[in-house]
N, C-alpha and C. Protein backbone atom coordinates (compact mmCIF):
# COMPACT_ATOMS: atom_id res chain seq x y z
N UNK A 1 0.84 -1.18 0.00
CA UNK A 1 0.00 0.00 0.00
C UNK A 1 0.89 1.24 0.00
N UNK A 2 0.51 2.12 -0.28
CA UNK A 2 1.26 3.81 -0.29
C UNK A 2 0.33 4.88 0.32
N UNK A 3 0.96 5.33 1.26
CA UNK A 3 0.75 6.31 1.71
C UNK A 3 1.55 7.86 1.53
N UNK A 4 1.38 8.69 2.12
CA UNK A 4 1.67 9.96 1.24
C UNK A 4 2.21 10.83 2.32
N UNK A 5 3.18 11.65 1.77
CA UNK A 5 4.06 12.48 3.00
C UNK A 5 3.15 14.00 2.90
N UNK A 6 2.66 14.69 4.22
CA UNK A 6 2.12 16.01 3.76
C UNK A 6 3.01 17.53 3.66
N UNK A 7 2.93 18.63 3.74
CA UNK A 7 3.62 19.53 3.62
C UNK A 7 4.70 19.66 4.81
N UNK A 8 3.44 19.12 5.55
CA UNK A 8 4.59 19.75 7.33
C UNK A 8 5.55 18.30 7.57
N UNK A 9 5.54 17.09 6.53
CA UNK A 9 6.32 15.96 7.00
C UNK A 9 5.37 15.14 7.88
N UNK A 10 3.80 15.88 7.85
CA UNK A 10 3.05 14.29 8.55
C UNK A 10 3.22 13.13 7.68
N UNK A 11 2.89 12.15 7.93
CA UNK A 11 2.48 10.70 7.37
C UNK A 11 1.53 10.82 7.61
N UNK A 12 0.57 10.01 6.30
CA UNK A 12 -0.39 10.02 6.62
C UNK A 12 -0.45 8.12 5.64
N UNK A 13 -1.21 7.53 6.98
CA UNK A 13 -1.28 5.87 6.69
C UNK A 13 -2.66 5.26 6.06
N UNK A 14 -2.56 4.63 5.37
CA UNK A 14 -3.50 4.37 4.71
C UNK A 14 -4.60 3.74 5.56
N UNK A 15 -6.37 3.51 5.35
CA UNK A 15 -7.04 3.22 6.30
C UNK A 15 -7.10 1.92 6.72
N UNK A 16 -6.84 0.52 5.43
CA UNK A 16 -6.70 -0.28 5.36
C UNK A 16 -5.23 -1.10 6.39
N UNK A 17 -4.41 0.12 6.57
CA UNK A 17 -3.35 -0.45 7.12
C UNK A 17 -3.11 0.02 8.69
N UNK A 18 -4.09 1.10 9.33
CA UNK A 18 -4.56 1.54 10.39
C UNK A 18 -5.49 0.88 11.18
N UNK A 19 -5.96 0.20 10.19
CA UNK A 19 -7.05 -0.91 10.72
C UNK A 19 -6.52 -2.24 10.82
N UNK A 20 -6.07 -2.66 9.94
CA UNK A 20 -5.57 -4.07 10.66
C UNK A 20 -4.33 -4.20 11.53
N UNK A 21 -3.60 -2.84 12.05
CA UNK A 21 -2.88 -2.70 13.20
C UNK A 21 -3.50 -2.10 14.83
N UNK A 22 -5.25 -1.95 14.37
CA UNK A 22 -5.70 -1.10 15.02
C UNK A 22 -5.26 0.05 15.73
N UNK A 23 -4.90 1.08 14.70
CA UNK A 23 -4.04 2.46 15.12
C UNK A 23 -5.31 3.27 15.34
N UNK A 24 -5.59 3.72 16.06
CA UNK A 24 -6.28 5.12 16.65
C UNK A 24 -5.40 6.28 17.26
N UNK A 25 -6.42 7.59 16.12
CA UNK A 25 -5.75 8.95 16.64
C UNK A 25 -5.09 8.86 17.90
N UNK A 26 -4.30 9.69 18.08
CA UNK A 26 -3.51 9.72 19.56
C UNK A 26 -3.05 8.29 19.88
N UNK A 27 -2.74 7.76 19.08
CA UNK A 27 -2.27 6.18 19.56
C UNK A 27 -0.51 6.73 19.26
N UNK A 28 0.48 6.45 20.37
CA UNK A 28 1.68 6.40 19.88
C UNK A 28 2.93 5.42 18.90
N UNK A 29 3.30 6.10 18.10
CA UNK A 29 4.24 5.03 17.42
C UNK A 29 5.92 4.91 17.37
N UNK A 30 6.50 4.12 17.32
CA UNK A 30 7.80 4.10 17.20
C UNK A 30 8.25 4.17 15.53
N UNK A 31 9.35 4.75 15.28
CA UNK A 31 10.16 5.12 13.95
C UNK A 31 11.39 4.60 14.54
N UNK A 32 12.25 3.77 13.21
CA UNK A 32 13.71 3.60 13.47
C UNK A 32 14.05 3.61 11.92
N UNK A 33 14.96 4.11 11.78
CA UNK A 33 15.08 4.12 10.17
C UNK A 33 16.33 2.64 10.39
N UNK A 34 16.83 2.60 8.89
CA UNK A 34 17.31 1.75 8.67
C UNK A 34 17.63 1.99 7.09
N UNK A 35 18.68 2.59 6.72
CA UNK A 35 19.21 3.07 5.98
C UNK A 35 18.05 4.06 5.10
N UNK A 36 17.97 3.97 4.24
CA UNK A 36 16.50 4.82 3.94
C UNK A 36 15.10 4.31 4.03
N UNK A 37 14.91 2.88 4.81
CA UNK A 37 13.79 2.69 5.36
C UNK A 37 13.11 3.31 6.81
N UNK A 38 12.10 3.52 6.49
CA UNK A 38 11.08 3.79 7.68
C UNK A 38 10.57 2.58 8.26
N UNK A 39 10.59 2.30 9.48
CA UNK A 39 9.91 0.91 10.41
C UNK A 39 9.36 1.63 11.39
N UNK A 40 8.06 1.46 11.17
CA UNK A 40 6.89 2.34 12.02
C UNK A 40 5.97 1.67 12.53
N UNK A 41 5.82 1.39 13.81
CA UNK A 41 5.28 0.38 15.00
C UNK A 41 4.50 1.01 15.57
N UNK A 42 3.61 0.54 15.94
CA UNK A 42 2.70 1.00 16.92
C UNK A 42 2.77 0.80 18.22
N UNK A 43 2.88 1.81 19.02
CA UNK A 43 3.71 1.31 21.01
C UNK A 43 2.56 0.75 21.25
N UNK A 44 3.59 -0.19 22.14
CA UNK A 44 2.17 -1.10 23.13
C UNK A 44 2.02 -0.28 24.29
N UNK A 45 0.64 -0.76 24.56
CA UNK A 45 0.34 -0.39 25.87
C UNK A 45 -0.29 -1.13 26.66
N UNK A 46 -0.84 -1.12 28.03
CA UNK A 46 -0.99 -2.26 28.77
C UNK A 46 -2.23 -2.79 28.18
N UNK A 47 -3.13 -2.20 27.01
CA UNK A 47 -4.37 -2.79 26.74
C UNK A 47 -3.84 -3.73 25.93
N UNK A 48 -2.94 -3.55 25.32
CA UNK A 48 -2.27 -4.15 23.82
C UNK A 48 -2.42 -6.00 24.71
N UNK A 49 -1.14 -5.63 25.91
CA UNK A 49 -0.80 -6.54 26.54
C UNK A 49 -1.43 -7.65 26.98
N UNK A 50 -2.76 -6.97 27.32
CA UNK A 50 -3.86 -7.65 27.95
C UNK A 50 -4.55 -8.39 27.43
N UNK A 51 -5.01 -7.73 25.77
CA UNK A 51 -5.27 -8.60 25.02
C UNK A 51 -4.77 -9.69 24.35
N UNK A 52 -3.31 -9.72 24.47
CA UNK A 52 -2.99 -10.99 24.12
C UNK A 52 -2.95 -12.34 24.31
N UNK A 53 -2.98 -13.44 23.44
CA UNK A 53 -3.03 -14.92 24.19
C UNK A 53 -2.29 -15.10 25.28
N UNK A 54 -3.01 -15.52 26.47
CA UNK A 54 -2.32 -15.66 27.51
C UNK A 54 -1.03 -17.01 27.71
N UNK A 55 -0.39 -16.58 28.53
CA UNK A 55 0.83 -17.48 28.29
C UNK A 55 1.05 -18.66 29.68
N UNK A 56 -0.24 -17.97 30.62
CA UNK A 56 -0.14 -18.99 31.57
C UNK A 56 -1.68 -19.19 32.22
N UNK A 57 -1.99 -19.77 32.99
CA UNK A 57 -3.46 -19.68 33.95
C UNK A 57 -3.21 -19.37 35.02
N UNK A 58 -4.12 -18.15 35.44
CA UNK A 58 -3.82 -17.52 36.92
C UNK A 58 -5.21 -17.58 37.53
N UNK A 59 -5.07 -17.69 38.95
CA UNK A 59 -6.36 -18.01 39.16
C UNK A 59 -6.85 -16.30 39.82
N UNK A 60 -8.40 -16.16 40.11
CA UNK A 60 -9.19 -15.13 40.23
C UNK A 60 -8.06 -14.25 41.16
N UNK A 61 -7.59 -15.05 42.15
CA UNK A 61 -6.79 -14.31 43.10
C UNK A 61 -5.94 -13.52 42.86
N UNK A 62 -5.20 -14.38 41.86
CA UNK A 62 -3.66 -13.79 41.40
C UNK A 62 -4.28 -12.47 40.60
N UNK A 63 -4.99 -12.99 39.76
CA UNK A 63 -5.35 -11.55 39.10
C UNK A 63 -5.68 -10.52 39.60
N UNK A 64 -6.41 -10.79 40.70
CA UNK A 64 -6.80 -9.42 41.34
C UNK A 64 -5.87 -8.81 42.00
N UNK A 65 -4.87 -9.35 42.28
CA UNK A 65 -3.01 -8.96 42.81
C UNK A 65 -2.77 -8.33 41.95
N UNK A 66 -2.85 -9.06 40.66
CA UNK A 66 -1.75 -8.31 39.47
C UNK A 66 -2.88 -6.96 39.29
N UNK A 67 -4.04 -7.01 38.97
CA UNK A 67 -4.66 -5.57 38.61
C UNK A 67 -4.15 -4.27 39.75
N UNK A 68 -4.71 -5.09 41.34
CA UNK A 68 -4.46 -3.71 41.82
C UNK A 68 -2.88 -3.18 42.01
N UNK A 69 -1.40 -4.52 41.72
CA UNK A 69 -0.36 -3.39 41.46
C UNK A 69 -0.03 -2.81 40.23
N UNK A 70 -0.53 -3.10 39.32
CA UNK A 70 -1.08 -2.37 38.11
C UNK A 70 -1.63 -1.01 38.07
N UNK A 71 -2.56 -0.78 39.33
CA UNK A 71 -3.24 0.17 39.56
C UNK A 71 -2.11 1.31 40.23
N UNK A 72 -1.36 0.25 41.26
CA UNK A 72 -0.84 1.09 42.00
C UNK A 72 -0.03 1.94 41.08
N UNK A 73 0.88 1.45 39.81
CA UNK A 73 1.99 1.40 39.45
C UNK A 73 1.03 2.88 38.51
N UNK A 74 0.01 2.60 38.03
CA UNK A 74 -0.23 3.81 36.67
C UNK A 74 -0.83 4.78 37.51
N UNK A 75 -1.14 4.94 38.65
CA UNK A 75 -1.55 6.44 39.40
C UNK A 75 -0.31 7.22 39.55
C-alpha cells in the first residue's frame, strides 16, 4: 500500500493499514530508520498486553493482585 508524506512531513497511513494494526488517533508510534527505510510500530500499551493470548493460567486471586499493582503502578 502507499501512503503519502504532507507539507509539514506528517504521514499520513493508509485506512486499510490503520485498521488491521488497530491504530487510533492519539495512539503512539515508534520510527527507526534503517538506511533509507522507515519501520513504524505502533507502542504497546498495557491494553495491547492484555489482550494478548495468555501465556499462563492464573487463578481469580492472582489476578486481582496483578490488577491492583497495576493500579498502584499507573496512578
Amino acid at each position: 500500500m502507499i501512503g503519502k508524506v504532507g507539507k509539514k512531513g506528517e504521514i499520513y497511513i493508509p485506512k486499510k493499514v490503520r485498521e488491521a494494526v488497530n491504530l487510533k488517533p492519539g495512539d503512539e508510534i515508534t520510527i527507526e530508520v534503517r538506511e533509507e527505510e522507515l519501520i513504524i510500530k505502533k507502542k504497546r500499551d498495557v491494553f495491547d498486553v492484555l489482550m494478548e493470548d495468555a501465556v499462563s493460567k492464573v487463578t481469580v486471586n492472582e489476578l486481582r493482585d496483578i490488577r491492583d499493582k497495576l493500579s498502584r503502578l499507573l496512578i
